[in-house]
N, C-alpha and C. Protein backbone atom coordinates (compact mmCIF):
# COMPACT_ATOMS: atom_id res chain seq x y z
N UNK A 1 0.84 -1.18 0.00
CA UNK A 1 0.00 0.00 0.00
C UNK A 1 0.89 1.24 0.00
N UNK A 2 0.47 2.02 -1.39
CA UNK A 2 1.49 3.64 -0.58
C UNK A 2 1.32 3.98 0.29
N UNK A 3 2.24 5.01 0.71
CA UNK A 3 2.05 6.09 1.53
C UNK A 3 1.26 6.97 1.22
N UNK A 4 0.23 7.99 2.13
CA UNK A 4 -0.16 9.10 1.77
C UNK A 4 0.16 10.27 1.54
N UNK A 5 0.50 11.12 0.94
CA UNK A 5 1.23 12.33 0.84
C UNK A 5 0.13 13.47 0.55
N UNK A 6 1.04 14.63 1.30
CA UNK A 6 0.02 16.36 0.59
C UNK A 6 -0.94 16.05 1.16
N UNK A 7 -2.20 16.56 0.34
CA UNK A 7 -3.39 17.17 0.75
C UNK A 7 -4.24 15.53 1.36
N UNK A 8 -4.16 14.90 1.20
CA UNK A 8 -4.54 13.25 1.28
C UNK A 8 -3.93 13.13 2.99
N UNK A 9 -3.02 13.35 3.03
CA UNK A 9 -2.89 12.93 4.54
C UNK A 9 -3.42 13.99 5.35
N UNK A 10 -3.10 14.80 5.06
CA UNK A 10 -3.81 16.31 5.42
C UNK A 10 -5.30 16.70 6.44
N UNK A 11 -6.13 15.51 5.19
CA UNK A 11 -7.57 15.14 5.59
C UNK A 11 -7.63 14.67 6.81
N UNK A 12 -7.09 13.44 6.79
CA UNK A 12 -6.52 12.60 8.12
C UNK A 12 -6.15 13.49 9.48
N UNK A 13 -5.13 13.93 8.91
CA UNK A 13 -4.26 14.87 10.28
C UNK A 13 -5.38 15.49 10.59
N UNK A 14 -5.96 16.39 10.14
CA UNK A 14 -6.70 17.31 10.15
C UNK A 14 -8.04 16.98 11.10
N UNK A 15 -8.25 15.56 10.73
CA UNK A 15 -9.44 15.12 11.23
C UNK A 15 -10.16 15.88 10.75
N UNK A 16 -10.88 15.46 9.45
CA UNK A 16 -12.14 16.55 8.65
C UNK A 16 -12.92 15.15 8.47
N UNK A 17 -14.09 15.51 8.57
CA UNK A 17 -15.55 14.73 8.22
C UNK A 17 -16.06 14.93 7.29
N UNK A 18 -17.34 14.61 6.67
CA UNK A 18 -18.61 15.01 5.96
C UNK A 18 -19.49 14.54 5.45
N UNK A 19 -20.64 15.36 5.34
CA UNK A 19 -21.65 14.41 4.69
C UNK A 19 -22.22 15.11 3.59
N UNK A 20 -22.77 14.20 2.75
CA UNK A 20 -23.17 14.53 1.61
C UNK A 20 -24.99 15.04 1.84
N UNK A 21 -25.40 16.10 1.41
CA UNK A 21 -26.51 16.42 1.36
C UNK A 21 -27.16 16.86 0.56
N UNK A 22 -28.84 17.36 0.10
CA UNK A 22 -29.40 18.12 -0.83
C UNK A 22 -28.78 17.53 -2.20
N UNK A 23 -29.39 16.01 -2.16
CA UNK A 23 -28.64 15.14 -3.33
C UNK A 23 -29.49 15.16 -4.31
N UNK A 24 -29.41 15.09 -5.96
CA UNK A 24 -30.80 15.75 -6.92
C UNK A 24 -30.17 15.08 -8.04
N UNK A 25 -30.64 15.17 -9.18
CA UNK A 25 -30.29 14.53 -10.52
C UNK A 25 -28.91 15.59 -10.78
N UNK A 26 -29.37 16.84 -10.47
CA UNK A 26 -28.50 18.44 -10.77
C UNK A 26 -27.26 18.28 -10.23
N UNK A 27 -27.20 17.64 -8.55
CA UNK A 27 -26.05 18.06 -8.20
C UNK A 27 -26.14 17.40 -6.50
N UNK A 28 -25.88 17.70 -5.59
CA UNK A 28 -25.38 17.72 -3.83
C UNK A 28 -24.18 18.61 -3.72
N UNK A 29 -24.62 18.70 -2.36
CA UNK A 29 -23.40 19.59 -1.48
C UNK A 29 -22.68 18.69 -0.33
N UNK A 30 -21.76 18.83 -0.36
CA UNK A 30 -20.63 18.32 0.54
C UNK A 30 -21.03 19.29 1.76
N UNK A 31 -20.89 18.86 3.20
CA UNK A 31 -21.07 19.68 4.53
C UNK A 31 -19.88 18.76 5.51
N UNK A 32 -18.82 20.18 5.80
CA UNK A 32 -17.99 19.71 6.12
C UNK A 32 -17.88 19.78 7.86
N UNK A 33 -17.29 18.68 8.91
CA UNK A 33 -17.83 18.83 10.19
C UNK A 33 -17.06 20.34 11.13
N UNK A 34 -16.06 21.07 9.93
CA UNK A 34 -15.17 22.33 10.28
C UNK A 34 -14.77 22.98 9.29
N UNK A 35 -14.36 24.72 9.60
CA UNK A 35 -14.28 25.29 8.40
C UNK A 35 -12.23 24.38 8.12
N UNK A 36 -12.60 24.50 6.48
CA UNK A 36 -11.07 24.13 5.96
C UNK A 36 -10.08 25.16 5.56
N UNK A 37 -9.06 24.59 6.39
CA UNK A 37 -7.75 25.67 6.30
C UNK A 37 -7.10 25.31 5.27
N UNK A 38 -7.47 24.50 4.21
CA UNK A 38 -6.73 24.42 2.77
C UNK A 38 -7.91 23.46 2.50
N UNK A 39 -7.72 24.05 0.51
CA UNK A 39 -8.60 23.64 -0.09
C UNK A 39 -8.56 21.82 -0.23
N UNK A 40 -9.48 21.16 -0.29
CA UNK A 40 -9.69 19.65 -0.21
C UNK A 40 -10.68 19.30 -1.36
N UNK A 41 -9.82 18.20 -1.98
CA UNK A 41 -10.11 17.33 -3.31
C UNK A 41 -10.75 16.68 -2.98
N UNK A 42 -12.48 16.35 -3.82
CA UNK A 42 -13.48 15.20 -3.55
C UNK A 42 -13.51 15.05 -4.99
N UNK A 43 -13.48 13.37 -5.05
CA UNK A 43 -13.93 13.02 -6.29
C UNK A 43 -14.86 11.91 -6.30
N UNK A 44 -16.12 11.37 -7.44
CA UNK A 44 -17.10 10.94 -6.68
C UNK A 44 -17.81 9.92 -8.36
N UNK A 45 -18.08 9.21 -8.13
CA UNK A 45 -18.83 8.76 -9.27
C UNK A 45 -20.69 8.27 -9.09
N UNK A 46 -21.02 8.38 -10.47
CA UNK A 46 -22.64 8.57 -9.73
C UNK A 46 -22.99 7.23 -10.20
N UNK A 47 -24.26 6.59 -9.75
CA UNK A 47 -24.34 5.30 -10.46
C UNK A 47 -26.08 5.33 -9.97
N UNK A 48 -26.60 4.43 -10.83
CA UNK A 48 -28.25 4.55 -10.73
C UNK A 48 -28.33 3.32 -10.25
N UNK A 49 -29.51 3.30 -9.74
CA UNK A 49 -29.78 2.49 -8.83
C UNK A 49 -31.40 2.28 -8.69
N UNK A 50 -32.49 1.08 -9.39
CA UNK A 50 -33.32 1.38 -9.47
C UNK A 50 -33.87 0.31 -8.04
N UNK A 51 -35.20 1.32 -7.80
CA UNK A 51 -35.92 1.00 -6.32
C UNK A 51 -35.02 0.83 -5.57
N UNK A 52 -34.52 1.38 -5.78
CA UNK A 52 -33.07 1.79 -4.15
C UNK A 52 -33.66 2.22 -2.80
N UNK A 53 -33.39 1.74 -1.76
CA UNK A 53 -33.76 1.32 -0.81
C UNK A 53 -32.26 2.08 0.37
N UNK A 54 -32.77 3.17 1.02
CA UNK A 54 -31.62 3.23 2.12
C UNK A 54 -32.11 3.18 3.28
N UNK A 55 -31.40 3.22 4.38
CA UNK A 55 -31.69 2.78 6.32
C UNK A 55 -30.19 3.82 6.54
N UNK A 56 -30.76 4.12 7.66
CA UNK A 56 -29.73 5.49 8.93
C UNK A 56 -29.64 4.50 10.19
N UNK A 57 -28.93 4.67 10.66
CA UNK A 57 -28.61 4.56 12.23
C UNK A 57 -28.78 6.25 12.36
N UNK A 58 -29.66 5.86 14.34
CA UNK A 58 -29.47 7.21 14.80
C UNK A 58 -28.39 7.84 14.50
N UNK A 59 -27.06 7.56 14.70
CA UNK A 59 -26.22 8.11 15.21
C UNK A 59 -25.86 9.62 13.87
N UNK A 60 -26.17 8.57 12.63
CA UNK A 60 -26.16 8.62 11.04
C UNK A 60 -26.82 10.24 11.01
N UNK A 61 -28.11 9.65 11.47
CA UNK A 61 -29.16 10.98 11.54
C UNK A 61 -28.69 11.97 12.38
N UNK A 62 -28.19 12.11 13.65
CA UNK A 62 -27.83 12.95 14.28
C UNK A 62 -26.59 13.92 14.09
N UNK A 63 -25.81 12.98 13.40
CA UNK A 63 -24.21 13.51 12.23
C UNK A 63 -25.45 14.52 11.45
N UNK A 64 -25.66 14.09 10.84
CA UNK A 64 -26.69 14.92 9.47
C UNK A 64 -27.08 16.11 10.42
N UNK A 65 -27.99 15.99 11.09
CA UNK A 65 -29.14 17.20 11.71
C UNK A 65 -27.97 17.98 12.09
N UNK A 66 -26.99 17.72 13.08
CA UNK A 66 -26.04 18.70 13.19
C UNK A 66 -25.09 19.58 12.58
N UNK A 67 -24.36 18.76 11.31
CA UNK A 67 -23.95 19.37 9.84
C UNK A 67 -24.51 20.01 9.41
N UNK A 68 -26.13 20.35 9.48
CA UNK A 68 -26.56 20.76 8.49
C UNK A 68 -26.81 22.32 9.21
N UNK A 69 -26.55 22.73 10.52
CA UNK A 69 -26.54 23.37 11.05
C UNK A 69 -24.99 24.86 10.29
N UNK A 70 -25.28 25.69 10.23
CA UNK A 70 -24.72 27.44 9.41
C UNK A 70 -23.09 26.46 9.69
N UNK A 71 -22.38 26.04 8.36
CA UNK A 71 -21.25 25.83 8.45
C UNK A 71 -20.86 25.84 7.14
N UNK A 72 -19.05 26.03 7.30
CA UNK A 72 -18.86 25.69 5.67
C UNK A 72 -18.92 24.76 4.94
N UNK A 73 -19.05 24.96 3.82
CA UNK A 73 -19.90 23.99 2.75
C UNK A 73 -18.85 24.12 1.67
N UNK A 74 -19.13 22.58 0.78
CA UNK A 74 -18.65 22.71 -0.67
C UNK A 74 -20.08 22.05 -1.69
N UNK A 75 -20.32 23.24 -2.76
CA UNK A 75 -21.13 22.74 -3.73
C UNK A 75 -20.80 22.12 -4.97
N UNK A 76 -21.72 20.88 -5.12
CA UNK A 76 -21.43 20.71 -6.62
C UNK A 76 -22.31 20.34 -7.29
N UNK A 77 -22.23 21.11 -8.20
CA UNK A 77 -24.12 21.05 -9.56
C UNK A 77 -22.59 20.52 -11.00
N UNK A 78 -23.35 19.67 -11.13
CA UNK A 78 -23.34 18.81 -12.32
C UNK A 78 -21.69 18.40 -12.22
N UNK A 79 -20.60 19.01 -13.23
CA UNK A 79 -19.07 19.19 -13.37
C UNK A 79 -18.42 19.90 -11.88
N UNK A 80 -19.01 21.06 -12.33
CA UNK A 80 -18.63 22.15 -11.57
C UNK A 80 -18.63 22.32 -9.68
N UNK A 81 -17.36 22.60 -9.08
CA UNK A 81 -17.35 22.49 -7.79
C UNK A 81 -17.24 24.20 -7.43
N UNK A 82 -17.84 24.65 -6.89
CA UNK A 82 -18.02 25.88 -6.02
C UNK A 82 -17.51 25.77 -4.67
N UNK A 83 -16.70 26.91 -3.84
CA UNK A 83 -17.13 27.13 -2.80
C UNK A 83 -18.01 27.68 -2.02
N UNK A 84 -18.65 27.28 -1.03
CA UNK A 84 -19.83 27.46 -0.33
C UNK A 84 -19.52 28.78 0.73
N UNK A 85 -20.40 29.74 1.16
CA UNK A 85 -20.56 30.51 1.90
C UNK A 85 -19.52 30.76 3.07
């Protein structure tokens, strides 16, 4: 296995979280669990999934309800990644 290097271990050290939210054909936003002191690479592939079926653990739900609470954000509609507020 490599090593991790740069922005990849970074994540780690850093201890950064997130969850994915406001998910649509268009796009989702990344909600990160702290603001980021350097910019961070997500890359993501989409895949369909018919009568898809998901389940939360509390704990799942309670990550969410709290993230979703005035923090920084990363958006992404379609290609294109924005930074969030």
């Amino acid at each position: 296995m490599k090593p991790l290097y740069g922005k990849k271990q970074t994540v780690f050290e850093k201890n950064y979280s997130f969850v994915v939210v406001n998910k649509s054909a268009k796009g989702f936003t990344i909600v990160l669990n702290k603001r980021a002191e350097d910019d961070i690479e997500f890359s993501w592939i989409a895949l369909a999934v018919k009568d898809a079926k998901l389940s939360f653990s509390k704990e799942i739900l309670n990550f969410v309800q709290q993230a979703l609470s005035p923090t920084p954000s990363i958006s992404a509609s379609n290609s294109a990644v924005q930074n969030g507020p």
